[in-house]
PDB file of N, CA and C in Angstrom:
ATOM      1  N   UNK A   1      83.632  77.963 101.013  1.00  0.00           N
ATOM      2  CA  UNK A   1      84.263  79.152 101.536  1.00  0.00           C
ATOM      3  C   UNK A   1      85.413  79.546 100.608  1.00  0.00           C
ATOM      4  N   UNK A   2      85.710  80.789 100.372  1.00  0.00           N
ATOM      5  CA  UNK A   2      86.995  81.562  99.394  1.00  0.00           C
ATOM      6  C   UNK A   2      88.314  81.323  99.688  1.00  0.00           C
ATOM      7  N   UNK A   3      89.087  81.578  99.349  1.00  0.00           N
ATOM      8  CA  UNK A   3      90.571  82.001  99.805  1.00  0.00           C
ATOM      9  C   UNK A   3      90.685  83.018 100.574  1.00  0.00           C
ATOM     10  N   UNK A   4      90.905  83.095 102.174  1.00  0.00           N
ATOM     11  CA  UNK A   4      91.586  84.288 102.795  1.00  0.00           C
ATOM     12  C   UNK A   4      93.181  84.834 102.467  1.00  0.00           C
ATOM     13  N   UNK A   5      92.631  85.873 102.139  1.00  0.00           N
ATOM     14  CA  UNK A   5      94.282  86.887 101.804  1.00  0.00           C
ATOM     15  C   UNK A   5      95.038  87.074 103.060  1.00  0.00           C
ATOM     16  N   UNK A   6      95.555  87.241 103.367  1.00  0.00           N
ATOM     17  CA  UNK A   6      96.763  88.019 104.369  1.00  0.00           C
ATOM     18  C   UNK A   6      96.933  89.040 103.765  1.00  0.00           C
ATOM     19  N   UNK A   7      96.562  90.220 104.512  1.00  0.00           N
ATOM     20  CA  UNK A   7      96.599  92.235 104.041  1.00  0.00           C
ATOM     21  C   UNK A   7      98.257  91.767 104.267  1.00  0.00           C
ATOM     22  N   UNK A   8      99.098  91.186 105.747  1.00  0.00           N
ATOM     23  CA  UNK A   8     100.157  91.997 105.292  1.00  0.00           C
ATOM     24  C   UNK A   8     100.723  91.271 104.775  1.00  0.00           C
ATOM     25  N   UNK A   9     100.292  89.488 104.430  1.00  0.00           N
ATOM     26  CA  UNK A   9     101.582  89.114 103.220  1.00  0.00           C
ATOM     27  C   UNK A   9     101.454  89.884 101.416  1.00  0.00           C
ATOM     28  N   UNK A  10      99.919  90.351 101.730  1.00  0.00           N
ATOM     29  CA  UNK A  10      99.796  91.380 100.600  1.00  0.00           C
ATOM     30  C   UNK A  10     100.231  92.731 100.607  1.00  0.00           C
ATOM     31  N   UNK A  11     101.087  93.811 101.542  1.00  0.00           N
ATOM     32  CA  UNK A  11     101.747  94.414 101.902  1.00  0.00           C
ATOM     33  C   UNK A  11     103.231  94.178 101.657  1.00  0.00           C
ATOM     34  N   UNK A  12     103.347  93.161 102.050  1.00  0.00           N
ATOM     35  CA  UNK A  12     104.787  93.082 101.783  1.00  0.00           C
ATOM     36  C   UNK A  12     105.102  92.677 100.220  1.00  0.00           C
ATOM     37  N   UNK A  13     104.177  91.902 100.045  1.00  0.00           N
ATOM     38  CA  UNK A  13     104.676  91.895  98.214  1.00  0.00           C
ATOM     39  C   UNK A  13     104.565  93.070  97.560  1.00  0.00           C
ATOM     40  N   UNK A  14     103.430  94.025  97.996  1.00  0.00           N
ATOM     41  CA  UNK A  14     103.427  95.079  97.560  1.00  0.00           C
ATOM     42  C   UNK A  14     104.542  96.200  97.338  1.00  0.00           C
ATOM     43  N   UNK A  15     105.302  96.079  98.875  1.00  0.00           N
ATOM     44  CA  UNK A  15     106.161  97.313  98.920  1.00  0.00           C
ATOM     45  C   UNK A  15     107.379  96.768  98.107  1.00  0.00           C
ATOM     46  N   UNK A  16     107.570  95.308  97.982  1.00  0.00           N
ATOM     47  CA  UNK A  16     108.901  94.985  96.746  1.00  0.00           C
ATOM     48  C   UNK A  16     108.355  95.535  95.392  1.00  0.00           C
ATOM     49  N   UNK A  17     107.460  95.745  95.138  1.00  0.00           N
ATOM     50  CA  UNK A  17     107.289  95.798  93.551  1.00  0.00           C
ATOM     51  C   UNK A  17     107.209  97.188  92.956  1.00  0.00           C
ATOM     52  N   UNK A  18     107.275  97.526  92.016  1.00  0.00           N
ATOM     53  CA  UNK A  18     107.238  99.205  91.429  1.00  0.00           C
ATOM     54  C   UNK A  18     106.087  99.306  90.727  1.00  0.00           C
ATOM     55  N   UNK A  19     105.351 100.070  91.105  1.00  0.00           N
ATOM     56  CA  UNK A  19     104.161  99.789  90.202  1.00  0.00           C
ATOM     57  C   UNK A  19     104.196 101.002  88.976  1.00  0.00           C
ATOM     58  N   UNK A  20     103.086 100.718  88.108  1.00  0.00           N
ATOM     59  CA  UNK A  20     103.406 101.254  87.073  1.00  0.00           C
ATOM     60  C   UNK A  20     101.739 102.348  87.345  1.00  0.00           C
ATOM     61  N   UNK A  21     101.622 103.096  86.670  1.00  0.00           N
ATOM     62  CA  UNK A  21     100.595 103.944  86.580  1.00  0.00           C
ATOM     63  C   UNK A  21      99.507 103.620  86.607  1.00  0.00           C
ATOM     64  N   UNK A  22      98.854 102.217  85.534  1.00  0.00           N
ATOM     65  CA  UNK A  22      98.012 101.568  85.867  1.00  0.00           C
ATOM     66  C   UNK A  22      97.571 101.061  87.252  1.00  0.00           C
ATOM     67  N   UNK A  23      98.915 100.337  87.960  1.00  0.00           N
ATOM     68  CA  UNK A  23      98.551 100.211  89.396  1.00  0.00           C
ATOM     69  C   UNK A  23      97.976 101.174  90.618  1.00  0.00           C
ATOM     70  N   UNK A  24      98.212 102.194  90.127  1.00  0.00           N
ATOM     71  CA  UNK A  24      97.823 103.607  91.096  1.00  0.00           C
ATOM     72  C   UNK A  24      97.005 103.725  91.304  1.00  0.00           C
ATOM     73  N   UNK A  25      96.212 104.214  92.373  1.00  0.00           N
ATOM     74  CA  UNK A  25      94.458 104.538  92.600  1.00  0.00           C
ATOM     75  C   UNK A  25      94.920 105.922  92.665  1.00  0.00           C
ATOM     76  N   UNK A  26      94.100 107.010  91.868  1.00  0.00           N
ATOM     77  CA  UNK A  26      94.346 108.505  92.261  1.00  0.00           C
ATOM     78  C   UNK A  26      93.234 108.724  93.252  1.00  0.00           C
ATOM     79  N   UNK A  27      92.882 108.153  94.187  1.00  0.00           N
ATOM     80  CA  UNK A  27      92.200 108.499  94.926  1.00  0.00           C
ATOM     81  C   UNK A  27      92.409 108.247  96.658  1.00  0.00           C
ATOM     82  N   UNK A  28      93.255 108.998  97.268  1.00  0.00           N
ATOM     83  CA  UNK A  28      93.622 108.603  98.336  1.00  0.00           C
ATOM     84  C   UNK A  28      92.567 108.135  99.333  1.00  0.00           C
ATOM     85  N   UNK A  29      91.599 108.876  99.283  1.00  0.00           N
ATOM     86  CA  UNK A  29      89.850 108.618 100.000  1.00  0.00           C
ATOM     87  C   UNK A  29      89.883 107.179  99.495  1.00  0.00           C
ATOM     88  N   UNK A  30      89.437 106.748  98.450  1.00  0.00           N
ATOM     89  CA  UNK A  30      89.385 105.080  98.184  1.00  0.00           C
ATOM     90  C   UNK A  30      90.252 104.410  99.004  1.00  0.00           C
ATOM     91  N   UNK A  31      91.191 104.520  99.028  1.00  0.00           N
ATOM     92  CA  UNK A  31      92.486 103.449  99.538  1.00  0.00           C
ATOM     93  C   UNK A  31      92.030 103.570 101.038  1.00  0.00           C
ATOM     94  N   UNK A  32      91.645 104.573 101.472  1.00  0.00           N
ATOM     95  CA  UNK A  32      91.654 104.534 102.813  1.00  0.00           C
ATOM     96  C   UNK A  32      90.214 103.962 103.651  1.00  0.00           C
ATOM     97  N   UNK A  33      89.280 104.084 102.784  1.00  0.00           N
ATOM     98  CA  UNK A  33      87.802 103.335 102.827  1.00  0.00           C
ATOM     99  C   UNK A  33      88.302 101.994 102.652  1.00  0.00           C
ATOM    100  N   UNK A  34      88.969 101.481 101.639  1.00  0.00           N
ATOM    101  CA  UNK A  34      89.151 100.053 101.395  1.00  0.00           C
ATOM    102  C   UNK A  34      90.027  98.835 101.652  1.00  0.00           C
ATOM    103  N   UNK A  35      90.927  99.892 102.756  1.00  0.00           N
ATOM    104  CA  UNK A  35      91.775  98.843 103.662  1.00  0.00           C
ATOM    105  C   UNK A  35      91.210  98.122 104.600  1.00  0.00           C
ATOM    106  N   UNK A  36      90.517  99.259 105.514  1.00  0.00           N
ATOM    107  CA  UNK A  36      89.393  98.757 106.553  1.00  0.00           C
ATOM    108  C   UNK A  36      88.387  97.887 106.265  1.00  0.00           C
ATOM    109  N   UNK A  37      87.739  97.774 105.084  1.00  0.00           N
ATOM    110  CA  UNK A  37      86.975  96.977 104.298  1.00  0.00           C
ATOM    111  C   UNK A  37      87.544  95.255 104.444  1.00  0.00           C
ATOM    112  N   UNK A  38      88.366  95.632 103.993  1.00  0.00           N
ATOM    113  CA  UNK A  38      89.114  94.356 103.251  1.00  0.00           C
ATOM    114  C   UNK A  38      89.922  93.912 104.887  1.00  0.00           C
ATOM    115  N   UNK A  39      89.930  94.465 105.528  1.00  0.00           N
ATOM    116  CA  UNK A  39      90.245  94.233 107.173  1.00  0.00           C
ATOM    117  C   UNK A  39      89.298  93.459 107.436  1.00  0.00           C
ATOM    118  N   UNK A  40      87.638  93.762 107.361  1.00  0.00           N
ATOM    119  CA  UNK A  40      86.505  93.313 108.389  1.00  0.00           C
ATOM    120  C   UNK A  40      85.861  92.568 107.425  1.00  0.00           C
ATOM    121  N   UNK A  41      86.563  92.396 105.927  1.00  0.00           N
ATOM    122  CA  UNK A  41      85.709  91.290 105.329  1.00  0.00           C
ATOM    123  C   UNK A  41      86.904  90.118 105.696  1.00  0.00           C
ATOM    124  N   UNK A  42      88.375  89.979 106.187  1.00  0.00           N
ATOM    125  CA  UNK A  42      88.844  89.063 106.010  1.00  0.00           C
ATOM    126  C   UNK A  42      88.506  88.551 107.616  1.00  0.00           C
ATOM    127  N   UNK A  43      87.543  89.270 108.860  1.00  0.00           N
ATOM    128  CA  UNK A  43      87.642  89.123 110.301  1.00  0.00           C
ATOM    129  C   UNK A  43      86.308  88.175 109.734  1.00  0.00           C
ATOM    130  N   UNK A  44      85.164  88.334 108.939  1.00  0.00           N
ATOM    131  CA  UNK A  44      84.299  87.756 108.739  1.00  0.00           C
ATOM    132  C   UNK A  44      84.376  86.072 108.008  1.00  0.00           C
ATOM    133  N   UNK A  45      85.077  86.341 107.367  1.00  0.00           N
ATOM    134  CA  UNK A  45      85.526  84.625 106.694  1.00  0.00           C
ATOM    135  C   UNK A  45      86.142  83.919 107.720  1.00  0.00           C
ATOM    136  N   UNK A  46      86.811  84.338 108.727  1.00  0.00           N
ATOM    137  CA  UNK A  46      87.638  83.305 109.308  1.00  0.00           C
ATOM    138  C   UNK A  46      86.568  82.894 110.505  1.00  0.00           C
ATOM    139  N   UNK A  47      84.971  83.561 110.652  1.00  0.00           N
ATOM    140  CA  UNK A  47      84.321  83.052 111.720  1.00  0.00           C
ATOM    141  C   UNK A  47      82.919  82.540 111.268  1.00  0.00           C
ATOM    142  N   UNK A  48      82.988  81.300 110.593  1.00  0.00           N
ATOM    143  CA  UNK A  48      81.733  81.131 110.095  1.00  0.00           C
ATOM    144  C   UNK A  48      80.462  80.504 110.802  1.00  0.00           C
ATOM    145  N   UNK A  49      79.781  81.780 110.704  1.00  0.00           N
ATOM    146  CA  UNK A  49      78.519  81.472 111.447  1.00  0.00           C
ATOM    147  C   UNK A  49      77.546  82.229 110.518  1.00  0.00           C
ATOM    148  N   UNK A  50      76.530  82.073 110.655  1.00  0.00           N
ATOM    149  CA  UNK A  50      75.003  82.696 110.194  1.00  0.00           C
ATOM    150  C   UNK A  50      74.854  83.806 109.905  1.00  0.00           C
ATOM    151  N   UNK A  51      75.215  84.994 111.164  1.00  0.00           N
ATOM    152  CA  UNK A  51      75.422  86.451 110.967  1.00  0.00           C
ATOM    153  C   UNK A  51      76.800  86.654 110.604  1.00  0.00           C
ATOM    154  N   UNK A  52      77.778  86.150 110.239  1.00  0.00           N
ATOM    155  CA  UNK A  52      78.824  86.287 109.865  1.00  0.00           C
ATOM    156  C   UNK A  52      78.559  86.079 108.314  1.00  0.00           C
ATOM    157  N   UNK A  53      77.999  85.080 107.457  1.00  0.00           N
ATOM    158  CA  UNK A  53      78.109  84.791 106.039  1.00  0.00           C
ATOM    159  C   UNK A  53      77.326  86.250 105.940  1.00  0.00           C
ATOM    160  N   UNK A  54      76.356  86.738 106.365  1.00  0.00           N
ATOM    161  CA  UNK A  54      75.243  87.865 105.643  1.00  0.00           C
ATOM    162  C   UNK A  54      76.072  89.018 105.897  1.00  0.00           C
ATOM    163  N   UNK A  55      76.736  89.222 107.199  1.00  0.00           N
ATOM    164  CA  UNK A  55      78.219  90.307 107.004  1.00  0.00           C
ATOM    165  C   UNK A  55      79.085  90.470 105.923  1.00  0.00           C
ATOM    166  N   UNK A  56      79.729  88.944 105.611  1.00  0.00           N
ATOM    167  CA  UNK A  56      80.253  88.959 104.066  1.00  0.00           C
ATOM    168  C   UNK A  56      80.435  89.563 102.593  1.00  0.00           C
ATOM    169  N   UNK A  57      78.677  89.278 103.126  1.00  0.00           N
ATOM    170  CA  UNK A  57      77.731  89.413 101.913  1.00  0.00           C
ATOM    171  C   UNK A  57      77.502  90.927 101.663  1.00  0.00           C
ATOM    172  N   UNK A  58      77.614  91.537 102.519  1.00  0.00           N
ATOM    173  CA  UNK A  58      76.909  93.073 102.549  1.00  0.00           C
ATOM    174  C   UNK A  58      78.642  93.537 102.345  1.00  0.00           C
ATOM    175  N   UNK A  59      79.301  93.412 103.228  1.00  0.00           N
ATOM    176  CA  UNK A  59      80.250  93.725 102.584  1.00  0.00           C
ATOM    177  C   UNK A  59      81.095  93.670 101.170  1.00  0.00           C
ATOM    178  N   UNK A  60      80.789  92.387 100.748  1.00  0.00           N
ATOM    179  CA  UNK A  60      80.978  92.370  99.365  1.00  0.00           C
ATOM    180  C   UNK A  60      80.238  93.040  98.636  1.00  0.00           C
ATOM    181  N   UNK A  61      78.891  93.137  98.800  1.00  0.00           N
ATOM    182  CA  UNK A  61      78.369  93.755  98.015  1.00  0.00           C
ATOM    183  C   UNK A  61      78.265  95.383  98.116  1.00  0.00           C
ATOM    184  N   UNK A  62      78.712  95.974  99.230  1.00  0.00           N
ATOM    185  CA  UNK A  62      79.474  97.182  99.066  1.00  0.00           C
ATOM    186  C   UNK A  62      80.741  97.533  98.765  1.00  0.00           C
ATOM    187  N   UNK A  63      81.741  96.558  98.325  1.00  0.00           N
ATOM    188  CA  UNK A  63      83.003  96.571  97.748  1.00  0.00           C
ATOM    189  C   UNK A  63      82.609  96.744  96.129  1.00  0.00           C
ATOM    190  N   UNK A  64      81.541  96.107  96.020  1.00  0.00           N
ATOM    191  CA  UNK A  64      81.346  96.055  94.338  1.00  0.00           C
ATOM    192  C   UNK A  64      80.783  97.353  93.963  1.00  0.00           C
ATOM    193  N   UNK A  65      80.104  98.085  95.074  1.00  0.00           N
ATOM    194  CA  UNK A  65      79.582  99.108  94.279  1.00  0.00           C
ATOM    195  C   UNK A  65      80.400 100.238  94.832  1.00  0.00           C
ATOM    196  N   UNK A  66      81.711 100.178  95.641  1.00  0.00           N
ATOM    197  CA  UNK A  66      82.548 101.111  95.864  1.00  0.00           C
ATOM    198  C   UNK A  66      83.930 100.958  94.418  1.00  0.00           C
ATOM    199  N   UNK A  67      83.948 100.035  93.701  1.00  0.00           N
ATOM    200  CA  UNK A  67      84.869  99.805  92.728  1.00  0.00           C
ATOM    201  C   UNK A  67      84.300 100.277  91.630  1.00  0.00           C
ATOM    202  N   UNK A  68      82.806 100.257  91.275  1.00  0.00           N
ATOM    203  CA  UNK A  68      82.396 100.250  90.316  1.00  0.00           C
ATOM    204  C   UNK A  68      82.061 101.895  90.203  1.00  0.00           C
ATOM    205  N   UNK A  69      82.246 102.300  91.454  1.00  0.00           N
ATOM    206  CA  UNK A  69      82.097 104.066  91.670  1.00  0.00           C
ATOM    207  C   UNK A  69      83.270 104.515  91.378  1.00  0.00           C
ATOM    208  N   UNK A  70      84.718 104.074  91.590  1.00  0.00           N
ATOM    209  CA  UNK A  70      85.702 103.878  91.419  1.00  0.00           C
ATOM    210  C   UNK A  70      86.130 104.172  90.058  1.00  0.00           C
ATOM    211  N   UNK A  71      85.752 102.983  89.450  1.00  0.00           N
ATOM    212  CA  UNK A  71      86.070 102.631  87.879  1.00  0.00           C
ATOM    213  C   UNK A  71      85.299 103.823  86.864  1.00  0.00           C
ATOM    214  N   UNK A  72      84.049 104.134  87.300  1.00  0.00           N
ATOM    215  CA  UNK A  72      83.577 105.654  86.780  1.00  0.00           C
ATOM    216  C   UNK A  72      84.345 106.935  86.907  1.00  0.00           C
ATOM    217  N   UNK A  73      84.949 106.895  88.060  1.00  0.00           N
ATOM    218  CA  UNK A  73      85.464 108.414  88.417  1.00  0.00           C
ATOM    219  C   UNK A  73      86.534 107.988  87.492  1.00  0.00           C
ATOM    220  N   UNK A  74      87.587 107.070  87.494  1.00  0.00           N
ATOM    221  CA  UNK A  74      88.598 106.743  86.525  1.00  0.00           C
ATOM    222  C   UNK A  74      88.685 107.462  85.312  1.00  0.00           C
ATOM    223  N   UNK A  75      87.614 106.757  84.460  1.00  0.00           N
ATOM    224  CA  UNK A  75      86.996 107.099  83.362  1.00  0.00           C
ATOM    225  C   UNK A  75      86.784 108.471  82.708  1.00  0.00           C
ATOM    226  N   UNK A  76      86.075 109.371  84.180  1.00  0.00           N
ATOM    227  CA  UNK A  76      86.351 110.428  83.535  1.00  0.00           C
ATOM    228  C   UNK A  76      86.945 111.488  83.915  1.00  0.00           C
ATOM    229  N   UNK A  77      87.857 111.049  84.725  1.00  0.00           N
ATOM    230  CA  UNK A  77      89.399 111.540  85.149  1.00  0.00           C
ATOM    231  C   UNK A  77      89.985 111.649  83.749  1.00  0.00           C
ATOM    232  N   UNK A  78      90.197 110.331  82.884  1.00  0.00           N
ATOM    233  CA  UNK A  78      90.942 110.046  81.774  1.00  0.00           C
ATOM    234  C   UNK A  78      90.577 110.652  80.925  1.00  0.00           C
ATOM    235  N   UNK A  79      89.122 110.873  80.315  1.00  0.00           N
ATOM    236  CA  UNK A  79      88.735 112.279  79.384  1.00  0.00           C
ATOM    237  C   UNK A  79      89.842 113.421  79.444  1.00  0.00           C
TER     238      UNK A  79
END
């Protein structure tokens, strides 16, 4: 099993720090798809059962192809 994060001990480190431009998502729609995400993938690790690992799983594997949609629009934002 992974490391579970804490959203808000990751919140709170967040709001001390200044981020720099790189850190920014220009996409307010993303951020807001991927809190909830990262909500119901961390409700899924802490209950391990059968239909819980394949929850995981689908969720991860729609995190990867919501970043990687992500990392395109980036790209040619930056053009």
């Amino acid at each position: 099993m992974g490391v579970v994060i804490s959203l808000e001990e990751r919140r709170r480190v967040q709001k001390g720090r200044i981020g720099t431009e790189d850190d920014q998502v220009a996409s307010p729609a993303f951020v807001a798809a991927f809190e909830p995400i990262f909500e119901a993938l961390e409700l899924v690790e802490t209950i391990p059962l059968p239909k819980t690992a394949r929850a995981r799983e689908l969720l991860l594997r729609g995190l990867e192809v919501m970043l990687e949609m992500e990392k395109r629009r980036l790209r040619q934002c930056a053009r």
